[in-house]
C-alpha atoms as a PDB file:
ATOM      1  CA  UNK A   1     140.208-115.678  55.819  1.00  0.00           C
ATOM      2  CA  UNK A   2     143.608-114.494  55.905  1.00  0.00           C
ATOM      3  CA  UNK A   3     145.555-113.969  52.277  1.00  0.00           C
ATOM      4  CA  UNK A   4     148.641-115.280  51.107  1.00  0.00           C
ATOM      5  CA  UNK A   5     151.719-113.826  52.695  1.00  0.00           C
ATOM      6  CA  UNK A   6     152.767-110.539  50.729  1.00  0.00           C
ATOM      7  CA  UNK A   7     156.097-110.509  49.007  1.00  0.00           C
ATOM      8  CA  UNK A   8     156.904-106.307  49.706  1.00  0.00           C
ATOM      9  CA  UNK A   9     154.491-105.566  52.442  1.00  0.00           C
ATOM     10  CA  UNK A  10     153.572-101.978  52.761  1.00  0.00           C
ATOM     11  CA  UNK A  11     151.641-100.876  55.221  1.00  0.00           C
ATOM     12  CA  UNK A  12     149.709 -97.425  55.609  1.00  0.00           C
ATOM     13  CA  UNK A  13     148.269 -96.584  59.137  1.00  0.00           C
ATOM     14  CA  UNK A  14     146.704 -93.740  59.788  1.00  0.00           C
ATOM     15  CA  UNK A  15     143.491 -90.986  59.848  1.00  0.00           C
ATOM     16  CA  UNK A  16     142.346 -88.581  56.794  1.00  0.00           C
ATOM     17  CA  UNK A  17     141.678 -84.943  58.120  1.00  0.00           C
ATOM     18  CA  UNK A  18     139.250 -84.599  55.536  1.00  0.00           C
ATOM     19  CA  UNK A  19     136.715 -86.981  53.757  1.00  0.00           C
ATOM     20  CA  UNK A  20     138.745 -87.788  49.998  1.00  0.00           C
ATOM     21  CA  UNK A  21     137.132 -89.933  47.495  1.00  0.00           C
ATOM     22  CA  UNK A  22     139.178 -93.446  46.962  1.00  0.00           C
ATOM     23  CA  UNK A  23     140.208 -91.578  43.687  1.00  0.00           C
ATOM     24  CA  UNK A  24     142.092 -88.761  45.278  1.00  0.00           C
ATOM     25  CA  UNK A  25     144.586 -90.653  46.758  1.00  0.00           C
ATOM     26  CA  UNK A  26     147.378 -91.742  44.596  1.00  0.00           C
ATOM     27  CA  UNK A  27     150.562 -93.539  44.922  1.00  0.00           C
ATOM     28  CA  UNK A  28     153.085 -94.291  42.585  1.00  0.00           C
ATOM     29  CA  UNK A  29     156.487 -92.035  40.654  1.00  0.00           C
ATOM     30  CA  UNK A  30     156.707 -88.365  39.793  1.00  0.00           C
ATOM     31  CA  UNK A  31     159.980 -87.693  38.856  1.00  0.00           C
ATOM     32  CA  UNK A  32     161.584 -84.341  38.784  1.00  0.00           C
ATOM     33  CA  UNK A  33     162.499 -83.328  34.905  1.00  0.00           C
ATOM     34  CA  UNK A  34     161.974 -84.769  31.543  1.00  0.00           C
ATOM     35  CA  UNK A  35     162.699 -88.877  31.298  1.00  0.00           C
ATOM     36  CA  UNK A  36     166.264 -89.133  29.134  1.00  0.00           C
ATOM     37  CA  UNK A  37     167.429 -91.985  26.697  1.00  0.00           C
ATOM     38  CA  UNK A  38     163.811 -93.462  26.346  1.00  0.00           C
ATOM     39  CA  UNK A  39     163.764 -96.958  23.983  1.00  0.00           C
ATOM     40  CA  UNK A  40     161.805 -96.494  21.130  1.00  0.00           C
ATOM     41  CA  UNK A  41     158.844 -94.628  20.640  1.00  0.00           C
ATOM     42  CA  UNK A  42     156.881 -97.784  19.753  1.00  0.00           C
ATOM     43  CA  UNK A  43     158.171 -99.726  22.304  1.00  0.00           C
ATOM     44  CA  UNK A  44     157.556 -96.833  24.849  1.00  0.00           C
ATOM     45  CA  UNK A  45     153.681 -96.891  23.465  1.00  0.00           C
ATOM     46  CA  UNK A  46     153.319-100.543  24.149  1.00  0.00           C
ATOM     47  CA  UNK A  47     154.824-100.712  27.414  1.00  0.00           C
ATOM     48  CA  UNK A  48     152.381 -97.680  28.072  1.00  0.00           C
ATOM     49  CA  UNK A  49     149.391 -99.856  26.695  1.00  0.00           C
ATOM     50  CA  UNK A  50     150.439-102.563  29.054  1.00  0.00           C
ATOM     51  CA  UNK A  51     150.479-100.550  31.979  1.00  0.00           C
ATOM     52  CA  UNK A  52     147.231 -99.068  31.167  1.00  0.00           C
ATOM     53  CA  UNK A  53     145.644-102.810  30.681  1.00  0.00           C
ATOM     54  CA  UNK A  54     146.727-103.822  34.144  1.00  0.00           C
ATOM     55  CA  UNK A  55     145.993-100.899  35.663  1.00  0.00           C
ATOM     56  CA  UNK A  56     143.381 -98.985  33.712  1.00  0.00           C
ATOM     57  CA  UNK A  57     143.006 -96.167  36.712  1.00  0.00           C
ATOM     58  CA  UNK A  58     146.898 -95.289  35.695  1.00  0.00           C
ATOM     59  CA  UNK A  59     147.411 -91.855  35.119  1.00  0.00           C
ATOM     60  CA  UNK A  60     150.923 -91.608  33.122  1.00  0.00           C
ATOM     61  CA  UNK A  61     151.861 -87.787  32.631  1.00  0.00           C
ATOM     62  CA  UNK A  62     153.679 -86.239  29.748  1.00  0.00           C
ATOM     63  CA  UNK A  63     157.351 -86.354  28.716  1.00  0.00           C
ATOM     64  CA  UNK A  64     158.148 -82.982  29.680  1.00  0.00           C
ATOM     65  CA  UNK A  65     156.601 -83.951  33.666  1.00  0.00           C
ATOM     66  CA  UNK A  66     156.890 -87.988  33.926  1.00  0.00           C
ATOM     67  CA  UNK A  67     154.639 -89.739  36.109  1.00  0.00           C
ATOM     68  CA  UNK A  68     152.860 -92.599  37.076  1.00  0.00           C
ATOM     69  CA  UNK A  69     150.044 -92.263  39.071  1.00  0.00           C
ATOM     70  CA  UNK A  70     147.199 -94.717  40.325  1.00  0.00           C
ATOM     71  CA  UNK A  71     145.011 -94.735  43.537  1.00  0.00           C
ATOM     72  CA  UNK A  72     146.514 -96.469  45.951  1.00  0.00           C
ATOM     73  CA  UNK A  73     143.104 -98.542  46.140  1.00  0.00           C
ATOM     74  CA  UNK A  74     143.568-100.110  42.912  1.00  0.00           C
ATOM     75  CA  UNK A  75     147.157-101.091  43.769  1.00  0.00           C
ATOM     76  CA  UNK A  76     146.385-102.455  47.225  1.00  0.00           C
ATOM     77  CA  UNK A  77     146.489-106.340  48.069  1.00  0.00           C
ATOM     78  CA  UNK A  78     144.525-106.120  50.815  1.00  0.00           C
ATOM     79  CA  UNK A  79     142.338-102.928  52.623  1.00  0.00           C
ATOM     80  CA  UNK A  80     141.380-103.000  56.181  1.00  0.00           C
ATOM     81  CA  UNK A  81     139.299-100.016  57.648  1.00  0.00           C
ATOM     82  CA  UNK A  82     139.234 -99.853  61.250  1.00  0.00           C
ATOM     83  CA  UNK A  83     138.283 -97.984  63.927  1.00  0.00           C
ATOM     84  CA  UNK A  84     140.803 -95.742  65.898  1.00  0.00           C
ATOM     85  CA  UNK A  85     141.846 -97.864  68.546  1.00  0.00           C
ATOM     86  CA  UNK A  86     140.356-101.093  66.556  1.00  0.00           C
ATOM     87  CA  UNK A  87     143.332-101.588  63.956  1.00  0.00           C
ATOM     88  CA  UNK A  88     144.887-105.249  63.293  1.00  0.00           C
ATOM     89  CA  UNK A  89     148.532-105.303  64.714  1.00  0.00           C
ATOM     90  CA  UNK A  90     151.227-104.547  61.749  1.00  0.00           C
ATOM     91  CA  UNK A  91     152.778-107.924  62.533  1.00  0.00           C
ATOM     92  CA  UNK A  92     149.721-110.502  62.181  1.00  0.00           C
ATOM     93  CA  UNK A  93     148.999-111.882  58.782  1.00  0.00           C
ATOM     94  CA  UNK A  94     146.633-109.659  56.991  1.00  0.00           C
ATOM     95  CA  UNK A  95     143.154-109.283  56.560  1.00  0.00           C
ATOM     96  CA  UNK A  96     140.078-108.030  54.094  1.00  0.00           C
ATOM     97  CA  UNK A  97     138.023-106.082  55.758  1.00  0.00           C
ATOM     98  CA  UNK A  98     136.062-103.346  54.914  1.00  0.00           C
ATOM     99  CA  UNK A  99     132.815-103.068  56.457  1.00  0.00           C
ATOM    100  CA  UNK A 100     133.001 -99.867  58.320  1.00  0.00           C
ATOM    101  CA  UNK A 101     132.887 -98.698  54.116  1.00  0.00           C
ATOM    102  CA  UNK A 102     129.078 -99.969  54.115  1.00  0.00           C
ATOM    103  CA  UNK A 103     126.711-103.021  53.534  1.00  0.00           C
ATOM    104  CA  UNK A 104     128.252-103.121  49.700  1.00  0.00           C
ATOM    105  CA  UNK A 105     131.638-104.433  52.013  1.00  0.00           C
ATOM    106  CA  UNK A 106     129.266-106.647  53.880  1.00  0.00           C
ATOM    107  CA  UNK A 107     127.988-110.447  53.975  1.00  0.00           C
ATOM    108  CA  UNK A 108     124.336-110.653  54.069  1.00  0.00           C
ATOM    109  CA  UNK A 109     124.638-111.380  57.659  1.00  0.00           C
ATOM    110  CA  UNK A 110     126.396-108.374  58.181  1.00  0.00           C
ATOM    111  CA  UNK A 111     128.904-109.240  60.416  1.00  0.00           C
ATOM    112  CA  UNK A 112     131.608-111.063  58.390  1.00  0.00           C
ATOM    113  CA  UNK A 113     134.072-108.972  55.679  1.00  0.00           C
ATOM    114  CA  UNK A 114     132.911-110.114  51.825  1.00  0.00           C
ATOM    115  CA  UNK A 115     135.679-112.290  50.782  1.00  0.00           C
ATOM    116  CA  UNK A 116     136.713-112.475  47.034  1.00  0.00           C
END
């Protein structure tokens, strides 16, 4: 079943050299030197506690090194996991699927994607 058009597609295509755990790969901000002219502290904290309640996987880093990073599994829309050769054209709506990840990705039948 395909899901509801995506207001900022991003698409990443590609092969891992090495076997990472979901985990391992992040996406998100790292910025280069200490954040300037924050709000205040308080408000800083709650936005922080937001964040963290929306994204609980959110790892935000310290004044002195700002970030905000999550795995990019926790941020995605959609996952598809193909085989090389095998993956859905960048242009077509897109699609769940993740059965190549194992039966817990799986209908009982095995053959369809489990949709949410």
């Amino acid at each position: 079943m395909p899901l509801p058009i995506l207001k900022t597609p991003c698409y990443v295509q590609g092969k891992f050299k090495q076997a990472l755990p979901f985990n391992a790969v992040l996406s998100g901000q790292r910025f280069s030197g200490p954040l300037q002219h924050l709000p205040a502290s308080w408000l800083t904290s709650t936005i922080l506690k937001l964040v963290h309640h929306i994204n609980p996987a959110m790892v935000v880093g310290t004044v002195s090194s700002p970030s905000l990073l999550a795995p990019l599994v926790s941020m995605a829309q959609c996952i598809t996991v193909s085989q090389p050769g095998a993956e859905p054209s960048l242009t077509a709506s897109p699609v769940e699927d993740m059965r190549l990840l194992g039966s817990h990705f799986q209908s009982p039948s095995g053959n369809d994607p489990v949709t949410v």
